[in-house]
C-alpha atoms as a PDB file:
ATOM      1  CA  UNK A   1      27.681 -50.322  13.216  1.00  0.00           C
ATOM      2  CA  UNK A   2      27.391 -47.713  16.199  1.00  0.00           C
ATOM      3  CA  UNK A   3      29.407 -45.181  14.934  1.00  0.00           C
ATOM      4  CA  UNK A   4      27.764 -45.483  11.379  1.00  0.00           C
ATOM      5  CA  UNK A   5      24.290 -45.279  12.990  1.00  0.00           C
ATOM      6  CA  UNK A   6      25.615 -42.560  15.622  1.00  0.00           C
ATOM      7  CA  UNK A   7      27.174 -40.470  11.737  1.00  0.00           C
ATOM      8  CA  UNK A   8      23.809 -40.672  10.447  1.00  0.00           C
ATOM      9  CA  UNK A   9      21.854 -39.322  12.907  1.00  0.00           C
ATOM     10  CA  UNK A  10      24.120 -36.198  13.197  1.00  0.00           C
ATOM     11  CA  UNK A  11      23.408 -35.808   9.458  1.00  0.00           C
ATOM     12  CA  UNK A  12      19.838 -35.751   9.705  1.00  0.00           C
ATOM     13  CA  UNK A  13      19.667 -33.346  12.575  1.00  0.00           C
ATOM     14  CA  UNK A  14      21.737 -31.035  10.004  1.00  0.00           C
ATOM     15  CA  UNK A  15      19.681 -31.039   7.515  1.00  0.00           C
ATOM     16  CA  UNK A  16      16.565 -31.004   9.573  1.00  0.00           C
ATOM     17  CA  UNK A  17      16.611 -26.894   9.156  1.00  0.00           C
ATOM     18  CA  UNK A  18      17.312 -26.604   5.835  1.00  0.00           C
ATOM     19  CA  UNK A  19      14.470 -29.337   4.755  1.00  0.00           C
ATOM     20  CA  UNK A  20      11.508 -26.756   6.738  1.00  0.00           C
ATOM     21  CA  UNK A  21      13.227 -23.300   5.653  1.00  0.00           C
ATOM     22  CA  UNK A  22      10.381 -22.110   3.164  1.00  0.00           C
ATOM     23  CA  UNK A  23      11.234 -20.585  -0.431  1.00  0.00           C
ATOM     24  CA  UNK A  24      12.010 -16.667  -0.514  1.00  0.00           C
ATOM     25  CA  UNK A  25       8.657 -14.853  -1.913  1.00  0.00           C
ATOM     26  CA  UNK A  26       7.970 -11.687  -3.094  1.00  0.00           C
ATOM     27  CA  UNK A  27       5.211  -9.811  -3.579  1.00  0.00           C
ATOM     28  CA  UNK A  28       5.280  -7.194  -6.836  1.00  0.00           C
ATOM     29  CA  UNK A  29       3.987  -3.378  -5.662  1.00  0.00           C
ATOM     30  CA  UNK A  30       2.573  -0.902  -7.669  1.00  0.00           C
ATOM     31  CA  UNK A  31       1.463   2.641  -7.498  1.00  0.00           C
ATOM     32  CA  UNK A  32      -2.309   3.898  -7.147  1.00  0.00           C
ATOM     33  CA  UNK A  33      -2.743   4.654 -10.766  1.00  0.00           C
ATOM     34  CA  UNK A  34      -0.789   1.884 -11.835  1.00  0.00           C
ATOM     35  CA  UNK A  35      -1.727  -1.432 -11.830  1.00  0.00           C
ATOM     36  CA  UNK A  36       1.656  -3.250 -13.260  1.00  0.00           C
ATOM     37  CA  UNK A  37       5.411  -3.205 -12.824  1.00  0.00           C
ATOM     38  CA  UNK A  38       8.272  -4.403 -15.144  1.00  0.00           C
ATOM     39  CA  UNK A  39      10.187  -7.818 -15.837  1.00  0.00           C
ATOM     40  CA  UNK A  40      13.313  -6.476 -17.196  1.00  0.00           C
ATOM     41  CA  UNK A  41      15.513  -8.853 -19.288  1.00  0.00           C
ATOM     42  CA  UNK A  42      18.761  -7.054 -18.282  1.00  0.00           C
ATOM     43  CA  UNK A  43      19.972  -4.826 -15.992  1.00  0.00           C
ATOM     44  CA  UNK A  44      21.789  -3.234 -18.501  1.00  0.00           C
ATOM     45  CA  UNK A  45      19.545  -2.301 -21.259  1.00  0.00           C
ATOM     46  CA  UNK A  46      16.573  -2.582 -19.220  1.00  0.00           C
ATOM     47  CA  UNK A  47      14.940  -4.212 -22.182  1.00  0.00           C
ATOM     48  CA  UNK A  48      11.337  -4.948 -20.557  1.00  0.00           C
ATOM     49  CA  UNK A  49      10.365  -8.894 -20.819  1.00  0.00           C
ATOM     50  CA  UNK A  50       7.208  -8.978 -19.383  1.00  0.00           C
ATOM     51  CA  UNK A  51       4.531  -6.949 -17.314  1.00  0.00           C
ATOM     52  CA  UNK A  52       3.860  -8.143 -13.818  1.00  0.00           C
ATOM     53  CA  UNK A  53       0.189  -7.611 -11.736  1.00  0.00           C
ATOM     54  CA  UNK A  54      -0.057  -5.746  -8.924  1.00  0.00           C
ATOM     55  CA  UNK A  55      -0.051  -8.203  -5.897  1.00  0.00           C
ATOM     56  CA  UNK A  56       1.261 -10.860  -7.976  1.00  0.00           C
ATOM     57  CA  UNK A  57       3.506 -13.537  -5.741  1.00  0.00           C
ATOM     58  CA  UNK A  58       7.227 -14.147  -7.103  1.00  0.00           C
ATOM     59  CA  UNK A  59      10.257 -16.224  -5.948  1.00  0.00           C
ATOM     60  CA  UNK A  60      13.118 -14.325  -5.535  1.00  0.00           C
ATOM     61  CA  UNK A  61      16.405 -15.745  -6.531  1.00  0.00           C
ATOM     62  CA  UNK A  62      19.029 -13.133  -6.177  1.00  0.00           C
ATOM     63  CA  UNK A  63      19.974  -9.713  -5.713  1.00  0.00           C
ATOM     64  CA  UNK A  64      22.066  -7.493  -8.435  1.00  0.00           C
ATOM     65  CA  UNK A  65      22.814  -3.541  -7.320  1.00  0.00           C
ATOM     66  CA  UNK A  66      19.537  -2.047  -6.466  1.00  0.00           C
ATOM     67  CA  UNK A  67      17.720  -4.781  -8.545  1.00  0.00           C
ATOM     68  CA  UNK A  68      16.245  -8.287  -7.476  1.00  0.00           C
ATOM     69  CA  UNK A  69      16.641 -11.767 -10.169  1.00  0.00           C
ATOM     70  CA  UNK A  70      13.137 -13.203  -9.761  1.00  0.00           C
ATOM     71  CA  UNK A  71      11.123 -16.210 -11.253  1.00  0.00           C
ATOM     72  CA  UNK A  72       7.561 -15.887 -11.690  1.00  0.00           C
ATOM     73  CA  UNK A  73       4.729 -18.677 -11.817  1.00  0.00           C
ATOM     74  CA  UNK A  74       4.721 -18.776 -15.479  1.00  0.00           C
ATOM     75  CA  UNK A  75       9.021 -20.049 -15.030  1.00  0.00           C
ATOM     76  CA  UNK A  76       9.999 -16.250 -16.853  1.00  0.00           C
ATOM     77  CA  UNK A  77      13.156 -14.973 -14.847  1.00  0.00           C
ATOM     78  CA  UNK A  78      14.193 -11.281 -15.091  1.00  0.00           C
ATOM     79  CA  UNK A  79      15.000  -8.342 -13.070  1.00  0.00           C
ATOM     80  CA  UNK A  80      12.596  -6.035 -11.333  1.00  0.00           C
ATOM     81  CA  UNK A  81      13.545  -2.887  -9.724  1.00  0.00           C
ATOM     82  CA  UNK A  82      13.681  -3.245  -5.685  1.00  0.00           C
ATOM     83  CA  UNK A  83      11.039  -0.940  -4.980  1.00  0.00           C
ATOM     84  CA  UNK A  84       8.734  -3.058  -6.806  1.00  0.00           C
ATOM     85  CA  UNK A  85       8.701  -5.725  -4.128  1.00  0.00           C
ATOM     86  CA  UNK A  86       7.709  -6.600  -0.944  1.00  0.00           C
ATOM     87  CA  UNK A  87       9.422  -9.088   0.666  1.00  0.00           C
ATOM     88  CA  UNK A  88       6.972 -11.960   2.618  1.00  0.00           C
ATOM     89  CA  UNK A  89       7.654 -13.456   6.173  1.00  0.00           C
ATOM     90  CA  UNK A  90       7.838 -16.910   5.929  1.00  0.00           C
ATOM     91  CA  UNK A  91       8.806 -19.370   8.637  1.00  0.00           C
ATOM     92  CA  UNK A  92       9.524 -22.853   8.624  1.00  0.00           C
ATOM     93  CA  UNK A  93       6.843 -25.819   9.143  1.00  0.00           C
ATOM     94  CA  UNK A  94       7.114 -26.101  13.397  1.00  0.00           C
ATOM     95  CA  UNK A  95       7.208 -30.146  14.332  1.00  0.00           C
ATOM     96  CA  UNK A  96       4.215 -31.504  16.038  1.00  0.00           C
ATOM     97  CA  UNK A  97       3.382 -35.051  16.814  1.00  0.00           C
ATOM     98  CA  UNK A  98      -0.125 -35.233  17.061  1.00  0.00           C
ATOM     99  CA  UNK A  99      -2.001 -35.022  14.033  1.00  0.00           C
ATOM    100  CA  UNK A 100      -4.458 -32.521  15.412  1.00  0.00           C
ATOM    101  CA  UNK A 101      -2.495 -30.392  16.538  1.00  0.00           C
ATOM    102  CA  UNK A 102      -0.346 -30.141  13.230  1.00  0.00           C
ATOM    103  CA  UNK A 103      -3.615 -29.015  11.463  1.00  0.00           C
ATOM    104  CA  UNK A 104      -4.317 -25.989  14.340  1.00  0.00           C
ATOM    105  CA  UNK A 105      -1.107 -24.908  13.787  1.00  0.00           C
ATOM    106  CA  UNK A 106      -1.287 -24.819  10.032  1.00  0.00           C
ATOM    107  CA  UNK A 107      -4.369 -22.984   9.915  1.00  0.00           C
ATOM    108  CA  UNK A 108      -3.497 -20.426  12.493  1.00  0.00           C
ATOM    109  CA  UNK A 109       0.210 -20.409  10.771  1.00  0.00           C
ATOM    110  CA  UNK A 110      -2.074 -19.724   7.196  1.00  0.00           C
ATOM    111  CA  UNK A 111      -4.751 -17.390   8.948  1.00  0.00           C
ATOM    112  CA  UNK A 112      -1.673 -15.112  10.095  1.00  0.00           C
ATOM    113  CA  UNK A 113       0.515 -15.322   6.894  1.00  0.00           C
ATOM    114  CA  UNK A 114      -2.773 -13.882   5.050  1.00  0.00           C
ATOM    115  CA  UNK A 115      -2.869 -10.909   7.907  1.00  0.00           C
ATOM    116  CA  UNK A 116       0.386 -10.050   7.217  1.00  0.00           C
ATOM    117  CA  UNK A 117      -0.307  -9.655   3.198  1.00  0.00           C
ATOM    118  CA  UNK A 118      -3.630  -7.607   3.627  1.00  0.00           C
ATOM    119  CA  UNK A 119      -1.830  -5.128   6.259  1.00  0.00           C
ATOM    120  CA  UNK A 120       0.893  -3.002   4.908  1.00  0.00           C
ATOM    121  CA  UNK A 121       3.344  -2.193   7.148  1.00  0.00           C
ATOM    122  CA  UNK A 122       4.105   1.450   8.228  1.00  0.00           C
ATOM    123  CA  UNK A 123       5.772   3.918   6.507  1.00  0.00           C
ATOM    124  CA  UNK A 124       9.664   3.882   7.642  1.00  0.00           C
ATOM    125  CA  UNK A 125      10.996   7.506   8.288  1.00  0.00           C
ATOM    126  CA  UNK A 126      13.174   7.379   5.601  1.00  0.00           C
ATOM    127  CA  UNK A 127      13.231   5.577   1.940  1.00  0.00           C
ATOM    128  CA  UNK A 128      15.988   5.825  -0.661  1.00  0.00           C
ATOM    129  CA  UNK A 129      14.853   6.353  -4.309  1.00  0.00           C
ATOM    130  CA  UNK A 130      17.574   3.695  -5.702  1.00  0.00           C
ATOM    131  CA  UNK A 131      20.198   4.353  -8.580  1.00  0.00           C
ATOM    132  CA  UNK A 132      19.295   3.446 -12.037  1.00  0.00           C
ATOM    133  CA  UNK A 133      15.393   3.392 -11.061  1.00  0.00           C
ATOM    134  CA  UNK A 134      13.259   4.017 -14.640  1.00  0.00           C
ATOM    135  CA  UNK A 135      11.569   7.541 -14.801  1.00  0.00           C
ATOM    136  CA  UNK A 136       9.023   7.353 -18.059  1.00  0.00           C
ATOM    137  CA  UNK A 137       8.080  10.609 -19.610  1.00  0.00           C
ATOM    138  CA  UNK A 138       6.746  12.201 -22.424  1.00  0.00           C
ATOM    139  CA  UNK A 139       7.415  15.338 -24.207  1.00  0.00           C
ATOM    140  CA  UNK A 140       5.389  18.200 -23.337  1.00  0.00           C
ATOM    141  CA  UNK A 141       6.287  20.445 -26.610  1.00  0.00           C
ATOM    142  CA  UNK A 142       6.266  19.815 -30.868  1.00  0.00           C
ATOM    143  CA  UNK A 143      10.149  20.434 -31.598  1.00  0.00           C
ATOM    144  CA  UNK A 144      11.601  20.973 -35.040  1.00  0.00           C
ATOM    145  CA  UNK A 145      15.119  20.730 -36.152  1.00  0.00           C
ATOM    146  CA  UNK A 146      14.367  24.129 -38.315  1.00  0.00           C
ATOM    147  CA  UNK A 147      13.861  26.237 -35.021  1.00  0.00           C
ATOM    148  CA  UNK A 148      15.407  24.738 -32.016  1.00  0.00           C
ATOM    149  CA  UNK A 149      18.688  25.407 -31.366  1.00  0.00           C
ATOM    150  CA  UNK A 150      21.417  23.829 -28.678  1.00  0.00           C
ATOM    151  CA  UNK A 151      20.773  24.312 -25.333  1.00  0.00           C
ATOM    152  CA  UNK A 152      17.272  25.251 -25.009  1.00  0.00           C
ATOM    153  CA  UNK A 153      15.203  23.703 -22.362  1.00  0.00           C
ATOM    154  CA  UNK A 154      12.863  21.122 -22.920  1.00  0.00           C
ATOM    155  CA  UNK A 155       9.793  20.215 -20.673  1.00  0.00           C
ATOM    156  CA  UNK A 156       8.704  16.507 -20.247  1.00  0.00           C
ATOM    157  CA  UNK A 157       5.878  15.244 -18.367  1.00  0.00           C
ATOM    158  CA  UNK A 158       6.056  12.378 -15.977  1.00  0.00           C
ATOM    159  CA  UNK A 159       3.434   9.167 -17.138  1.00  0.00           C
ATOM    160  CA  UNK A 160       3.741   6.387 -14.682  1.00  0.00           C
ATOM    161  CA  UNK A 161       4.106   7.007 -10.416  1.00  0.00           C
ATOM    162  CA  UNK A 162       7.087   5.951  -9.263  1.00  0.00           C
ATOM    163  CA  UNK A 163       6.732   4.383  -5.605  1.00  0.00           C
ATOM    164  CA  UNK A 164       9.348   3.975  -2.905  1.00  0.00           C
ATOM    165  CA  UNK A 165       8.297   1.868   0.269  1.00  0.00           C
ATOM    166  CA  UNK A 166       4.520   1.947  -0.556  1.00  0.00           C
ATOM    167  CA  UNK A 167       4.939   6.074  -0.870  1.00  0.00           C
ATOM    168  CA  UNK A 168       4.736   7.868  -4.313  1.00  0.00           C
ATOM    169  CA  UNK A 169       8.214   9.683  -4.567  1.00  0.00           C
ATOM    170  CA  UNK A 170       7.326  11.124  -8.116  1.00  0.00           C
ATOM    171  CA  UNK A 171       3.642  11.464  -9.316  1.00  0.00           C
ATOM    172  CA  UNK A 172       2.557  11.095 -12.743  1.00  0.00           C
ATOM    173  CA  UNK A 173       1.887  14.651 -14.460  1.00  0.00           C
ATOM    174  CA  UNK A 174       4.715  16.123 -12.780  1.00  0.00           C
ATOM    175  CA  UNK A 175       7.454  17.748 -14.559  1.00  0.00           C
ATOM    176  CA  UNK A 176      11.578  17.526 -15.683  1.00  0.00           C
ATOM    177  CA  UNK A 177      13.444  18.959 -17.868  1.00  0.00           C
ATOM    178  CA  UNK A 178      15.874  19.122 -20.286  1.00  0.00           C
ATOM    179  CA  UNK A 179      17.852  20.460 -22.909  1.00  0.00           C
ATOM    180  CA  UNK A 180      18.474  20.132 -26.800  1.00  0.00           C
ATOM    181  CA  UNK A 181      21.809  18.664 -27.263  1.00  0.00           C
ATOM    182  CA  UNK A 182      21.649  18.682 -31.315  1.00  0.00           C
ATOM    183  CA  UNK A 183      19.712  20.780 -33.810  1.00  0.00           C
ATOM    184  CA  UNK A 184      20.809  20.671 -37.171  1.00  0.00           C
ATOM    185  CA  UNK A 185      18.865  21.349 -40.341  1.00  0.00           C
ATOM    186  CA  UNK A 186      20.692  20.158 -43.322  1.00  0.00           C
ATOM    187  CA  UNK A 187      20.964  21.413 -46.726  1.00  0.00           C
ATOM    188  CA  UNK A 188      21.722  18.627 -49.159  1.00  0.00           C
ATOM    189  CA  UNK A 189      18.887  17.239 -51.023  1.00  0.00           C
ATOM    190  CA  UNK A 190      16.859  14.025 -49.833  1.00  0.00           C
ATOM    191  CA  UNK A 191      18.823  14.552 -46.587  1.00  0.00           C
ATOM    192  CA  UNK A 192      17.035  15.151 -43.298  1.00  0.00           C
ATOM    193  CA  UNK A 193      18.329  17.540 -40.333  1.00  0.00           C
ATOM    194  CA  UNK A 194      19.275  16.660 -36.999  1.00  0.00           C
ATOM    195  CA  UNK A 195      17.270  16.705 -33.714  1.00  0.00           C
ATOM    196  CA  UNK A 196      18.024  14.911 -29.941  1.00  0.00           C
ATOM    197  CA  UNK A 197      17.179  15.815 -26.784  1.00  0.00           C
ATOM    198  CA  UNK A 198      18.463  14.911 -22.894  1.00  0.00           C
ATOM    199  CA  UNK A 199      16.270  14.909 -19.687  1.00  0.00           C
ATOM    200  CA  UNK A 200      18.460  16.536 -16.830  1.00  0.00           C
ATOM    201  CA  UNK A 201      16.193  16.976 -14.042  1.00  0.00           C
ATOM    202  CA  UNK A 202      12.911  15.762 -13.168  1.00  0.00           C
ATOM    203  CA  UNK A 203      10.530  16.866  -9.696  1.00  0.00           C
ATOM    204  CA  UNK A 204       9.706  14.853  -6.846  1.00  0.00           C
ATOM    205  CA  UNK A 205       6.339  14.653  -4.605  1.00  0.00           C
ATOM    206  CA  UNK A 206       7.848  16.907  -2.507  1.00  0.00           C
ATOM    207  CA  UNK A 207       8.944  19.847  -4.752  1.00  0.00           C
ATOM    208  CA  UNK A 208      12.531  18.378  -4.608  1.00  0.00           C
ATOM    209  CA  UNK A 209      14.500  18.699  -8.199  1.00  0.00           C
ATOM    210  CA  UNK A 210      16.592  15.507  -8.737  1.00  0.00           C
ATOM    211  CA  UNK A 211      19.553  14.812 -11.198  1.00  0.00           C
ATOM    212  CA  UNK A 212      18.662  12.008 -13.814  1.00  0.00           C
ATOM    213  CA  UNK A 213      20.473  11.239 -17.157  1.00  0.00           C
ATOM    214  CA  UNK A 214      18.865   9.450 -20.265  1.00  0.00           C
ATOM    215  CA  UNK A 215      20.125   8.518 -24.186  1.00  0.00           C
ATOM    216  CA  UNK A 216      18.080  11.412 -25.569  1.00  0.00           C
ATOM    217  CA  UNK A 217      15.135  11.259 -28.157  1.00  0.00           C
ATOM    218  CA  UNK A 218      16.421  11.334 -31.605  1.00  0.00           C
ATOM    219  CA  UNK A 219      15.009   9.394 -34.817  1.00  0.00           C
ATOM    220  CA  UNK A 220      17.020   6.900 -34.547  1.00  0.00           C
ATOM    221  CA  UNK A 221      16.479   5.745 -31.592  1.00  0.00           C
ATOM    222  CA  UNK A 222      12.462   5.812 -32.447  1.00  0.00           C
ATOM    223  CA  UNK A 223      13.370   3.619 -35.310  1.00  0.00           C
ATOM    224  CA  UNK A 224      15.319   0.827 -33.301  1.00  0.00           C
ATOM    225  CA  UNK A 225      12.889   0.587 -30.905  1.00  0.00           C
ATOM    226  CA  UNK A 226      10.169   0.239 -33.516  1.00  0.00           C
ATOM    227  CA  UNK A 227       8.044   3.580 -31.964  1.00  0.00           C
ATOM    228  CA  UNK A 228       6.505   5.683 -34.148  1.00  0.00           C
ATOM    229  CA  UNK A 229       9.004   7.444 -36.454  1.00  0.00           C
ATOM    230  CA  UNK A 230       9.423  11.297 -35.830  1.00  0.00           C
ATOM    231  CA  UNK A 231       7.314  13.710 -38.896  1.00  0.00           C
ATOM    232  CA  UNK A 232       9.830  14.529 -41.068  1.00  0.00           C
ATOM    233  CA  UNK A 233       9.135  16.849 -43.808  1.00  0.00           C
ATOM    234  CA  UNK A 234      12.195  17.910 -46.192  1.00  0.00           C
ATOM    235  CA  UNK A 235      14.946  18.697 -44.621  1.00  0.00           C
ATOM    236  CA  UNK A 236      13.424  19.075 -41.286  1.00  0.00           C
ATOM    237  CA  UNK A 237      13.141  17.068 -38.527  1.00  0.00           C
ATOM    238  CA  UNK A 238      10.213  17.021 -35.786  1.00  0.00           C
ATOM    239  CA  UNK A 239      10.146  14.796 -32.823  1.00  0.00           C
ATOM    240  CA  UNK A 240       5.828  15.275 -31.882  1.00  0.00           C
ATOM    241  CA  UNK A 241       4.614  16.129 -28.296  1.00  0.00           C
ATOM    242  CA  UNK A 242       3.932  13.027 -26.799  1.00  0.00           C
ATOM    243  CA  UNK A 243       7.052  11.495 -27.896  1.00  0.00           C
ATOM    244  CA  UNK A 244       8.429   8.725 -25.196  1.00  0.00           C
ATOM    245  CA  UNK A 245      11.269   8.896 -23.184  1.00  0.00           C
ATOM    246  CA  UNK A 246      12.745   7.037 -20.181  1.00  0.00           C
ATOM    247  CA  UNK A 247      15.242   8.208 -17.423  1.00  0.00           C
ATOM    248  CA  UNK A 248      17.321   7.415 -15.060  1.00  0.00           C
ATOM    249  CA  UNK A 249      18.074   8.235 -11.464  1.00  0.00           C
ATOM    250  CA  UNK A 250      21.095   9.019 -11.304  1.00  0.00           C
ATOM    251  CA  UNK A 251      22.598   8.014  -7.318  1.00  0.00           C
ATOM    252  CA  UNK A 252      20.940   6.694  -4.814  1.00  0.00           C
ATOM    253  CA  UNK A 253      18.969   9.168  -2.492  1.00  0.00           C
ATOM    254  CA  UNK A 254      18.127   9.184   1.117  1.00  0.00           C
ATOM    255  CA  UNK A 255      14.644  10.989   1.378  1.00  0.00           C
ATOM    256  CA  UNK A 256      12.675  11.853   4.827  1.00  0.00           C
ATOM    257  CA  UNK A 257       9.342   9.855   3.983  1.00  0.00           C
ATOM    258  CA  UNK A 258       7.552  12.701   5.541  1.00  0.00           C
ATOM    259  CA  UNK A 259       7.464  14.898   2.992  1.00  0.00           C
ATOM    260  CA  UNK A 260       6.024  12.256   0.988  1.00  0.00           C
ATOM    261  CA  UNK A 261       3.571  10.891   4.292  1.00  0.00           C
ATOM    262  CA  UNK A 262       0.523  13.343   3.297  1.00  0.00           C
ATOM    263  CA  UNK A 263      -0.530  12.635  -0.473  1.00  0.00           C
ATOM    264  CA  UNK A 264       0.015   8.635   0.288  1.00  0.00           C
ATOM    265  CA  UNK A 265      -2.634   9.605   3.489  1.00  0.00           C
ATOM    266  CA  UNK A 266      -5.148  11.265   1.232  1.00  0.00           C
ATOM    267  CA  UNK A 267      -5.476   8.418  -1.447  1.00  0.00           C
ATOM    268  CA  UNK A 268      -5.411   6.029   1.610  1.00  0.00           C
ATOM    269  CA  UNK A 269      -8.661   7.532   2.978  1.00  0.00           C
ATOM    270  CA  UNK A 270     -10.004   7.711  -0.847  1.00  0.00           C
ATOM    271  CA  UNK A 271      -9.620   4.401  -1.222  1.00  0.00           C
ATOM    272  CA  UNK A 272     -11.830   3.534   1.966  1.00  0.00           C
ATOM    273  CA  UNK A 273     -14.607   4.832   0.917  1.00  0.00           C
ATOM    274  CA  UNK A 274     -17.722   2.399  -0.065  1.00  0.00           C
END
């Protein structure tokens, strides 16, 4: 009867730990201009599920690459990209015996877990712009399978910030670029030409030109993902200005957040105004 009473108590003070270790949480970040993020379905296809709020609180389940498995209060799981989430202190519950006491501590334990939220921490000196992180753009030109010819450049404009560490790394309305990969205008009645285009580089906060790849703009593409369909006319085909595309970063990159420090400073001191 000892020793079983002697097993038991060894037990509980195992598993005392684990019972007041609090959930992992998550808060979602978003740029300036931009008051969602992305539930992706898969990491692979990046196929988004659902749009998340700005400030919204997640639980965060597990890690994949430069991506993070989360469940949201609604019970939807997905992926978001890392550099959509902040990641909250918690601590576990501390033991008191007197019932006052237990209620100071919670309120002073609430009181500082609120502080935390509201106060951003500082910038770090350097941020990494992650592999595989979603650059959305738009086509800044009308191009036509009749003129355009392989291997002329392309411009794109950026539409969404994207934001490392609390810092916009690229700004929407900034540029990339790109190249046609197929222009083909065919011949044969009731058949249509041939049109796609790449993104190869797109430009940072900082002036910096990056390497990105993409799967190109071509009609059918816009018909799978149920866009708006390309004009064609004939035998030509025209993908409009405006037309939607998404890239990708291409490796992870190691930026000084410095360069980035003085735009992020400017809206800051926008923003405080009355």
């Amino acid at each position: 009867m000892k020793r079983y009473a002697k097993t038991l108590a060894i037990l509980c003070f195992l598993l005392l730990p684990a019972a007041g270790q609090a959930q992992k949480l998550a808060q979602v970040t978003c740029s300036k201009t931009e008051p969602n993020s992305y539930l992706y379905s898969s990491v692979t296809t990046l196929e988004i599920r659902a749009t998340l709020k700005c400030g919204e609180q997640v639980q965060v389940l597990d890690r994949t690459d430069n991506f993070v498995r989360i469940r949201t209060d609604k019970g939807e799981e997905g992926f978001v990209a890392l550099n959509s989430l902040a990641f909250l202190k918690t601590a576990a519950t501390p033991k008191t015996t007197a019932k006052g006491s237990k209620q100071k501590r919670g309120s002073a334990a609430q009181s500082g877990n609120a502080t935390s939220v509201a106060q951003a921490p500082p910038p770090p000196r350097e941020i990494t712009l992650a592999r595989q992180t979603p650059v959305h753009l738009k086509l800044s030109q009308t191009l036509s399978s009749a003129t355009a010819k392989v291997g002329d450049e392309v411009s794109f404009e950026v539409t969404q910030d994207v934001v490392v560490g609390g810092l916009t790394v690229i700004a929407k309305g900034g540029t990339a670029t790109g190249s046609v990969t197929e222009a083909e205008t065919k011949k044969r009645m009731g058949k249509a030409g041939k049109l796609n285009v790449d993104v190869n580089s797109v430009t940072l906060a900082n002036k910096q030109k990056i390497t990105v790849r993409s799967f190109g703009a071509e009609p059918a593409a816009e018909e799978k993902s149920g866009r708006k369909l390309p004009f064609v006319k004939g035998k030509d085909v025209t993908l409009a200005k405006d037309t939607e595309i998404t890239a990708y970063v291409d490796a992870d990159l190691r930026l000084k957040a410095a360069g980035f420090a003085a735009a992020v400073t400017t809206a800051q001191s926008g923003d405080a105004k009355p």
